[in-house]
N, C-alpha and C. Protein backbone atom coordinates (compact mmCIF):
# COMPACT_ATOMS: atom_id res chain seq x y z
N UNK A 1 -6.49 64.51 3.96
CA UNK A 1 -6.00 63.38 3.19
C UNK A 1 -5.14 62.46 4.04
N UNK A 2 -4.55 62.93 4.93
CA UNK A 2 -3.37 61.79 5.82
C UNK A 2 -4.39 61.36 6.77
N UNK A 3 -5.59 61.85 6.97
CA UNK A 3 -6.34 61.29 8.19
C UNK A 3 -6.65 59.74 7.41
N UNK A 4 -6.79 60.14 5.72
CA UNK A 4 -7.14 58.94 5.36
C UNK A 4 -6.49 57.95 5.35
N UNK A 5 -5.66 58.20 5.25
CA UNK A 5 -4.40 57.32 4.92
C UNK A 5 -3.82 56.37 6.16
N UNK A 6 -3.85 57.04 7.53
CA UNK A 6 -3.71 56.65 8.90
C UNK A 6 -4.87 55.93 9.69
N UNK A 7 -5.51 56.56 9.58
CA UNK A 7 -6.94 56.04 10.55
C UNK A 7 -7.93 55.48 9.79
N UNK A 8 -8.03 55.61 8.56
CA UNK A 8 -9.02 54.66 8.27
C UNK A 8 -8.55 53.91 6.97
N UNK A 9 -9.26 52.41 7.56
CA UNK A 9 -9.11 51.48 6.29
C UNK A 9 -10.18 51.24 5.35
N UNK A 10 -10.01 50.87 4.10
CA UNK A 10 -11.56 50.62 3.60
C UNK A 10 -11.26 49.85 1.96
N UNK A 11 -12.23 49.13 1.83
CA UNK A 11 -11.63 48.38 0.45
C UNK A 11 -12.66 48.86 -0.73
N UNK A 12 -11.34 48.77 -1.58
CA UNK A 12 -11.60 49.36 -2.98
C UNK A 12 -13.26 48.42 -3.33
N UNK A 13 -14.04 48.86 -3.99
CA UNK A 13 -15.37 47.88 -4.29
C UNK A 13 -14.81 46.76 -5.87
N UNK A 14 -13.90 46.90 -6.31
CA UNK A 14 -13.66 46.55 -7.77
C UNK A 14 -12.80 45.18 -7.19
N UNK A 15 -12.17 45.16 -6.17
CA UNK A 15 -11.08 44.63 -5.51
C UNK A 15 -12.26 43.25 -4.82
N UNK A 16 -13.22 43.75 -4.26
CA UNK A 16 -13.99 42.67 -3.64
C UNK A 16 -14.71 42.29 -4.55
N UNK A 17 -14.97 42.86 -5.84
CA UNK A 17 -16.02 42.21 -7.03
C UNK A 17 -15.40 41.15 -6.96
N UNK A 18 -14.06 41.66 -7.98
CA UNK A 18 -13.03 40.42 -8.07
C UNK A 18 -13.00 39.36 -7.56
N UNK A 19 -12.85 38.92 -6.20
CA UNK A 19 -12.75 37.98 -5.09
C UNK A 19 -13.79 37.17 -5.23
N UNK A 20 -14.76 38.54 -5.50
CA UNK A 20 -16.50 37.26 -5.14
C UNK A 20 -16.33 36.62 -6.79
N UNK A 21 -16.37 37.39 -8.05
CA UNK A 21 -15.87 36.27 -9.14
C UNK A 21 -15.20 35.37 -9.05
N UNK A 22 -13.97 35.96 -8.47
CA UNK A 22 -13.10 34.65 -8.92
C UNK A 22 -13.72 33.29 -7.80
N UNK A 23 -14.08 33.60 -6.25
CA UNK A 23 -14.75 32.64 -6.28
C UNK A 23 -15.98 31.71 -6.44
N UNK A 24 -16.53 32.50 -6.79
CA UNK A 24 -17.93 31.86 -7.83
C UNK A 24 -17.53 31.25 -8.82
N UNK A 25 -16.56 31.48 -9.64
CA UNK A 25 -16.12 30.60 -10.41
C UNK A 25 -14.90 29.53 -10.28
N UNK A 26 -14.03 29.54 -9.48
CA UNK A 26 -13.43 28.62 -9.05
C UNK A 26 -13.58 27.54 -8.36
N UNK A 27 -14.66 28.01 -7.42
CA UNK A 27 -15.00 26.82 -6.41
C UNK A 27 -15.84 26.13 -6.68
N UNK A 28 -16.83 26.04 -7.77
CA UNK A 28 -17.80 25.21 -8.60
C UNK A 28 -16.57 24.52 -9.55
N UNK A 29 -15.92 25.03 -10.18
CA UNK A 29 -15.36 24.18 -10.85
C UNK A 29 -13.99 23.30 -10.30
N UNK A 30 -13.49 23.66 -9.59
CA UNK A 30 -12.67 23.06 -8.48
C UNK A 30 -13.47 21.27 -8.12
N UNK A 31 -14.71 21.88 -7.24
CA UNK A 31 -15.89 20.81 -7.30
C UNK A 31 -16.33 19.64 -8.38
N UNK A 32 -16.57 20.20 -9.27
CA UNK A 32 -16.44 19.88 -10.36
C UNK A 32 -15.89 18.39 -11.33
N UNK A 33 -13.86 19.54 -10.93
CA UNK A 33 -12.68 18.58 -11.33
C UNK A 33 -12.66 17.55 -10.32
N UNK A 34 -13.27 17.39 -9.42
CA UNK A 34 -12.90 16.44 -8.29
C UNK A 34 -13.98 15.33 -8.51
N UNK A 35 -15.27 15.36 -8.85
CA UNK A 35 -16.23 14.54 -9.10
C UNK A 35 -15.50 14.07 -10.74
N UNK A 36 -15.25 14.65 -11.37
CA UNK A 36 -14.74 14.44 -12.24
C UNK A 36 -13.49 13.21 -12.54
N UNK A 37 -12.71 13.31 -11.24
CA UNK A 37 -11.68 12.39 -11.00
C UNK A 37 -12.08 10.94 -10.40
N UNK A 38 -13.61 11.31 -9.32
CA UNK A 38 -13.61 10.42 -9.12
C UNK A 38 -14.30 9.20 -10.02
N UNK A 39 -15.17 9.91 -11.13
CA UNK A 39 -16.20 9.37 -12.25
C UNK A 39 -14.58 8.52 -12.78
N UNK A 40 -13.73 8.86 -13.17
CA UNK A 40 -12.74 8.42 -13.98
C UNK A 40 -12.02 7.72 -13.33
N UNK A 41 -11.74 7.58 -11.87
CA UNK A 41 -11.42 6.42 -11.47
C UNK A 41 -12.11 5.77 -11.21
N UNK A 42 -13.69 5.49 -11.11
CA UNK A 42 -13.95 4.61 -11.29
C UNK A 42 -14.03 3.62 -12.20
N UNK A 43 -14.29 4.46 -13.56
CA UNK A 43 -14.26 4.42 -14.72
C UNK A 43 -13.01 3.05 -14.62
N UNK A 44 -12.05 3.65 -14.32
CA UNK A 44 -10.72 2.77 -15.11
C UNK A 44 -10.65 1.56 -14.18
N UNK A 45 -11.42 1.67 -12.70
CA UNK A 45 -11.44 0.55 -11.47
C UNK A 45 -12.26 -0.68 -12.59
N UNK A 46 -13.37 0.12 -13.39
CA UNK A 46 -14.30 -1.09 -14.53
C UNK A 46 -13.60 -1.82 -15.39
N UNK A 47 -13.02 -0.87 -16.30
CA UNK A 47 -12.07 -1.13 -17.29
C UNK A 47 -11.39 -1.86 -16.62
N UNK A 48 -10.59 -2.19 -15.88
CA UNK A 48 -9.40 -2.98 -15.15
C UNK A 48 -10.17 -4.65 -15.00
N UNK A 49 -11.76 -4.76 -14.50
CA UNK A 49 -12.53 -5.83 -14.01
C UNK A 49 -12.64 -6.11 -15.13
N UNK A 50 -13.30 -5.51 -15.95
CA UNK A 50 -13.66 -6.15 -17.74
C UNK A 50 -12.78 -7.01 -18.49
N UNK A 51 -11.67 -5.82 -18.51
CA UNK A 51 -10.52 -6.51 -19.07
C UNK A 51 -10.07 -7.78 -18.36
N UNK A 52 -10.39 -8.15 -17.45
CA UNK A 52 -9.53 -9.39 -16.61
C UNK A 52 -10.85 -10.43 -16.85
N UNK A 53 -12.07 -9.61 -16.92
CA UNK A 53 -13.34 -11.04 -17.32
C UNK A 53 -13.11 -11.52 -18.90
N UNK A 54 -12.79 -10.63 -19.61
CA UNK A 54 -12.37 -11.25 -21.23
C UNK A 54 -11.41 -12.13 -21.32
N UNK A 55 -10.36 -11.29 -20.48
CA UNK A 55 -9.21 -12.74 -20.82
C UNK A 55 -9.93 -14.25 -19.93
N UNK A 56 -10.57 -13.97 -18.70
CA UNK A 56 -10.99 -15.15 -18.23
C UNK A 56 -11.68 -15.91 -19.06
N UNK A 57 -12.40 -14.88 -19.89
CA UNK A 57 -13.25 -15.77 -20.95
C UNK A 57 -12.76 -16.49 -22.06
N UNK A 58 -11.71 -15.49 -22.12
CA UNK A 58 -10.78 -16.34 -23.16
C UNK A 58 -10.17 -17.27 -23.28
N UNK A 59 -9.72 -17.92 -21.71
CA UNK A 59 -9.26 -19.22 -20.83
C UNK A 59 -10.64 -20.35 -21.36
N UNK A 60 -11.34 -19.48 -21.03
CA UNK A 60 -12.28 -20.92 -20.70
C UNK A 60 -12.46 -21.09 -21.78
N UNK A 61 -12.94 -20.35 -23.21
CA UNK A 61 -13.61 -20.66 -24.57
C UNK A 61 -12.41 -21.70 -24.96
N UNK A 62 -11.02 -21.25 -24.80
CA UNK A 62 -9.68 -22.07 -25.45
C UNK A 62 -10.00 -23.25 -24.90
N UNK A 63 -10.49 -23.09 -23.34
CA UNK A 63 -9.77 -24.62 -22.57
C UNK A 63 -11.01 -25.84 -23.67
N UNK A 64 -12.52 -24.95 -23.49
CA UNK A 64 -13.59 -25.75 -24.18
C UNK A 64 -13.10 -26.07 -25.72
N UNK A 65 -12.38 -25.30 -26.55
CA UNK A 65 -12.06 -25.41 -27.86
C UNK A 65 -11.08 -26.59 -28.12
N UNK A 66 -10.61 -26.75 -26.65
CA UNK A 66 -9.32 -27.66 -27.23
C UNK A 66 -9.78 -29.30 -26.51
N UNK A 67 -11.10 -28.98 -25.47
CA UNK A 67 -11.88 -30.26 -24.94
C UNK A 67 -12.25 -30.77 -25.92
N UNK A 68 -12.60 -30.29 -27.06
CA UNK A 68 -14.06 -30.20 -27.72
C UNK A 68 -12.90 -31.44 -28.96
C-alpha cells in the first residue's frame, strides 16, 4: 500500500469524466455567449442607425409640412 502511495501516480476515472463534461459543456456554450454578444451588438449598432434615420425623417417631413 505505501508503494502506492509513493511511487505511483494515477487518476481517479470519475475525476477525468468530470473534466471531459464539464468541458464539453462549457466550451460550446462559452462559444456560444460570445456570438451571442456579438449578434447583440450589432443588433443595437442598427437600432442606434434607425433611430437617427427616423428622427432625420422627421426633420425633413416637418421642414416639407411647414414649406407646404
Amino acid at each position: 500500500m505505501q508503494s502506492l502511495w509513493e511511487d505511483k501516480t494515477f487518476q481517479i476515472p470519475e475525476v477525468v469524466y468530470c473534466n471531459v463534461q464539464f468541458h464539453s459543456w462549457t466550451v460550446p456554450t462559452i462559444k456560444e455567449a460570445q456570438f451571442i454578444r456579438k449578434v447583440n451588438t450589432n443588433m443595437r449598432v442598427g437600432i442606434r442607425v434607425m433611430k437617427k434615420q427616423v428622427e432625420e425623417l422627421k426633420t425633413q417631413l416637418s421642414q416639407q409640412k411647414e414649406s407646404s
